[in-house]
Protein backbone atom coordinates (compact mmCIF):
# COMPACT_ATOMS: atom_id res chain seq x y z
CA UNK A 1 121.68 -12.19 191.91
CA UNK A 2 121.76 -8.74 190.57
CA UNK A 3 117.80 -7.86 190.75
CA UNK A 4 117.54 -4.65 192.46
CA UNK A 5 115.54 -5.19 195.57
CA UNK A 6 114.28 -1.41 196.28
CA UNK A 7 114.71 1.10 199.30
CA UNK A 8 115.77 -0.57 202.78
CA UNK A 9 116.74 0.61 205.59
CA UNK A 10 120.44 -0.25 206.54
CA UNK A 11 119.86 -2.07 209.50
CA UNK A 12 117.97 -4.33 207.39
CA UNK A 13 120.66 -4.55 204.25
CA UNK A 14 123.15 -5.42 207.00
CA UNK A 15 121.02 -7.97 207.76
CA UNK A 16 120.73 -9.43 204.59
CA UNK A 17 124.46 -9.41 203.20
CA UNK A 18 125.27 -11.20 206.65
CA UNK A 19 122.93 -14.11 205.82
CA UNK A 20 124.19 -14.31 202.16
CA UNK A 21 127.78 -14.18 203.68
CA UNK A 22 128.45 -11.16 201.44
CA UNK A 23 129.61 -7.55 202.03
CA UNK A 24 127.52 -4.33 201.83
CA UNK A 25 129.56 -2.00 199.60
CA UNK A 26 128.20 1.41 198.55
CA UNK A 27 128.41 1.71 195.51
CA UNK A 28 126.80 5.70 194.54
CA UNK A 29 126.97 7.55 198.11
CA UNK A 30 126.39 11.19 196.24
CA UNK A 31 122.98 10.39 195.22
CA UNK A 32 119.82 10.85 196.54
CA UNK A 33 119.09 7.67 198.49
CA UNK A 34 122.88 6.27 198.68
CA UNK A 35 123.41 3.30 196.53
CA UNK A 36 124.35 0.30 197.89
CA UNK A 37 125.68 -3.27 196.37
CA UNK A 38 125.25 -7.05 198.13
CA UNK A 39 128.82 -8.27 196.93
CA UNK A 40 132.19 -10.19 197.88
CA UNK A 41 134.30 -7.29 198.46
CA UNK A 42 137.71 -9.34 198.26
CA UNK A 43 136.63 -11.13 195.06
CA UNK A 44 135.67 -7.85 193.36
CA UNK A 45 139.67 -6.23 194.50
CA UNK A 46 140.96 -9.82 193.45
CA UNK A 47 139.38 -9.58 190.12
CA UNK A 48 139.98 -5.87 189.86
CA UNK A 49 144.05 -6.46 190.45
CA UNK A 50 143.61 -9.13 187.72
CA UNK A 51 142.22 -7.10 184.97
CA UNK A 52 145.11 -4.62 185.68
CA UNK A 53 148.14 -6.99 185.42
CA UNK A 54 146.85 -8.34 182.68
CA UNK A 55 146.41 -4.75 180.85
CA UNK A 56 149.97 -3.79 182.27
CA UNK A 57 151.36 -7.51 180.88
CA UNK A 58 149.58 -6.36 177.32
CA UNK A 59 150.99 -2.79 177.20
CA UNK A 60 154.21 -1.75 175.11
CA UNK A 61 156.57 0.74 176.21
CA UNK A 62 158.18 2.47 173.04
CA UNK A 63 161.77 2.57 173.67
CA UNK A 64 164.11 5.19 172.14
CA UNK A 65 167.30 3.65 170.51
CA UNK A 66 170.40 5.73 169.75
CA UNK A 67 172.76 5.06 166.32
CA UNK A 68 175.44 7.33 166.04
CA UNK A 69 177.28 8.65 162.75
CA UNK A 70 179.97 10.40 162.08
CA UNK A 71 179.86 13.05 158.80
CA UNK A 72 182.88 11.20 157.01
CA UNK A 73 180.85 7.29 157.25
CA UNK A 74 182.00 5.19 154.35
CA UNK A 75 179.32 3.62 152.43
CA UNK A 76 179.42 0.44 153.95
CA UNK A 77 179.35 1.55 157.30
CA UNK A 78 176.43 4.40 156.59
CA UNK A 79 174.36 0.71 155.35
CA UNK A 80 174.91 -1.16 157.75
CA UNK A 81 173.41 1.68 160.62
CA UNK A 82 170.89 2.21 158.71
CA UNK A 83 169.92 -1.52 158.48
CA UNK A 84 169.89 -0.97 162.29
CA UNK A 85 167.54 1.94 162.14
CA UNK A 86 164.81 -0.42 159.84
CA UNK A 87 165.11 -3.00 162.02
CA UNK A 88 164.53 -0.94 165.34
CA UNK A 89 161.55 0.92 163.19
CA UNK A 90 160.32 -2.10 162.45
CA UNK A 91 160.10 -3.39 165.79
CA UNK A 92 158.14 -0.10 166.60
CA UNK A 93 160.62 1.82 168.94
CA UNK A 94 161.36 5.59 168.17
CA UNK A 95 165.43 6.17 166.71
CA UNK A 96 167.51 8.69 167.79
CA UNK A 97 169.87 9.44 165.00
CA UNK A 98 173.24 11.54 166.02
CA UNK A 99 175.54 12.99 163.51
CA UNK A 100 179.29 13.71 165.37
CA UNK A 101 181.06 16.43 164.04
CA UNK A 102 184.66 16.87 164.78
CA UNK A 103 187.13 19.96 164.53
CA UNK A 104 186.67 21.57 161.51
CA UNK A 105 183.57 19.51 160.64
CA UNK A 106 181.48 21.59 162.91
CA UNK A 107 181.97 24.81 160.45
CA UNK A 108 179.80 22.39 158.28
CA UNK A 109 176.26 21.49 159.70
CA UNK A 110 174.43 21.89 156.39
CA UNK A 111 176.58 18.27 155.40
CA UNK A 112 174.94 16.95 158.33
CA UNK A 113 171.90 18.09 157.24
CA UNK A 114 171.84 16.58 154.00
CA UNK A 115 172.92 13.03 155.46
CA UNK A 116 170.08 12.90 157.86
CA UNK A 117 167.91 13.82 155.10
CA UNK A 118 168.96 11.42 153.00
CA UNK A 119 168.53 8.63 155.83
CA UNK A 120 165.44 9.99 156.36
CA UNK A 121 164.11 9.62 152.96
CA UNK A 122 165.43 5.86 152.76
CA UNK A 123 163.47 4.78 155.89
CA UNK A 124 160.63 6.75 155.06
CA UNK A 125 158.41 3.58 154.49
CA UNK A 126 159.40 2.35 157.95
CA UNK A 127 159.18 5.89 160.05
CA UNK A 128 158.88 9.64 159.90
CA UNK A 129 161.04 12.17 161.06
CA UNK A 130 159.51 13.58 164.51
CA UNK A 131 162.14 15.72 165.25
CA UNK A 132 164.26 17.68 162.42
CA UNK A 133 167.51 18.21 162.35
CA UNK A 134 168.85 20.29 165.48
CA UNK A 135 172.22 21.21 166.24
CA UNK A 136 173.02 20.16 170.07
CA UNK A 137 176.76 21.34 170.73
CA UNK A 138 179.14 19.16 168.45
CA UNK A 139 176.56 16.92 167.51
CA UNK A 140 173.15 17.01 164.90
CA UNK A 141 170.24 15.05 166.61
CA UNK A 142 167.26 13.86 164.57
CA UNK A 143 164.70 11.50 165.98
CA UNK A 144 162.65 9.41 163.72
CA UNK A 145 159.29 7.75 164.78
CA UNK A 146 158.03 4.19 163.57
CA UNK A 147 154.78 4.02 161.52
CA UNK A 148 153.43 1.26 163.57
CA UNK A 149 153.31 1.27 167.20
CA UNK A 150 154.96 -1.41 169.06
CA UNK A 151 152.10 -3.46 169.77
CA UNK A 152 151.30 -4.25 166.36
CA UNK A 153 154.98 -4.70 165.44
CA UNK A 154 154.62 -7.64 168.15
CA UNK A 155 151.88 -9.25 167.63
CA UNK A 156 153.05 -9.49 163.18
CA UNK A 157 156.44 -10.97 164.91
CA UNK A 158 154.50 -13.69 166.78
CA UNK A 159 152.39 -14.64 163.97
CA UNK A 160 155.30 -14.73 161.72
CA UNK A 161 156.91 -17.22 164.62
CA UNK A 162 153.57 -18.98 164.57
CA UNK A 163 153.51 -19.26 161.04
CA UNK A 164 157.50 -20.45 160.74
CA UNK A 165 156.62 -23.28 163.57
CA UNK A 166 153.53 -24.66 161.79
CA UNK A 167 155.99 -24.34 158.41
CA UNK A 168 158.65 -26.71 160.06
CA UNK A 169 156.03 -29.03 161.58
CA UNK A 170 154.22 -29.72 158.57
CA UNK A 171 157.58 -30.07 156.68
CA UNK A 172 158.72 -32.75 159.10
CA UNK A 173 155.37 -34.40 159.09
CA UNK A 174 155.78 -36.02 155.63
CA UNK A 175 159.38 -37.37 156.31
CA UNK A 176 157.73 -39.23 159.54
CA UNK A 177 155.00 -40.74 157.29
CA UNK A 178 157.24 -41.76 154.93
CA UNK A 179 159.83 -43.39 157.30
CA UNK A 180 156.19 -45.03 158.54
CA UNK A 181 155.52 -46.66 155.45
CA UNK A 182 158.59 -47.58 154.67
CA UNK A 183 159.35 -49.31 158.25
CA UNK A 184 155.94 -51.15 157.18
């Protein structure tokens, strides 16, 4: 299998697939004589429709999240969202930071400015600003991209679930010996 056998006529390559119970694909018909392959045509799709679920089941989408802010956010409030934004940066999905600005607040967009700069200087370990600062009607938009894509934010999660799991097995392990020899 796989030896090239040379230049045959098709009547004869017919032939032959039929008595190895295998299909006669062509494989290069531009060239100069065609190309031709002895294989099983509905293994090779199978296999083919394999290799792309599994490359679909292994690809990330990046998802965009949304926190919102108003310009007068207490202290508290303005940590906890941007807890929110680290942990959605470090998961590896894009943020979409919107600043609200009501009545007279909208005679004011350089205050929104200077809060999204500040977030974005606090997060800068995590992400970096892809899109400034734009005014979009009553509201400032800014959308800040994670360092690491999602794939690798994934695959540090499940080792650090691997690594947690082998932590509380080999912390239970001892008690069971113990309770062992003390049963004996």
């Amino acid at each position: 299998m796989g030896e090239q056998i040379g230049v045959v006529k098709i009547e004869d390559a017919l032939r032959m697939a039929q008595e190895q119970d295998l299909d006669l694909v062509e494989v290069a018909p531009t060239s100069k004589p065609p190309v031709a392959k002895l294989m099983d045509f509905g293994k090779f799709k199978y296999e083919a429709a394999q290799k792309i679920r599994e490359a679909r089941k292994n690809q990330v989408n990046t998802i965009l999240k949304t926190v919102r802010f108003g310009l007068k956010i207490d202290e508290h409030d303005y940590g906890t969202k941007r807890g929110q934004i680290s942990k959605f940066l470090k998961a590896g999905d894009k943020v979409k930071v919107i600043v609200v600005f009501r009545g007279r607040e909208q005679s004011r967009p350089e205050m929104g400015i200077k809060l999204l700069q500040k977030l974005a200087e606090e997060v800068a370990e995590l992400g970096v600003v892809e899109s400034n600062p734009s005014i979009d009607g009553r509201n400032m938009v800014m959308v800040i991209g994670p360092l690491r894509n999602k794939a690798d934010a994934k695959a540090d999660a499940k080792k650090a679930a691997d690594k947690a799991a082998k932590a509380a097995v080999s912390s239970n392990q001892p008690k069971e010996s113990a309770a062992a020899v003390a049963a004996e």
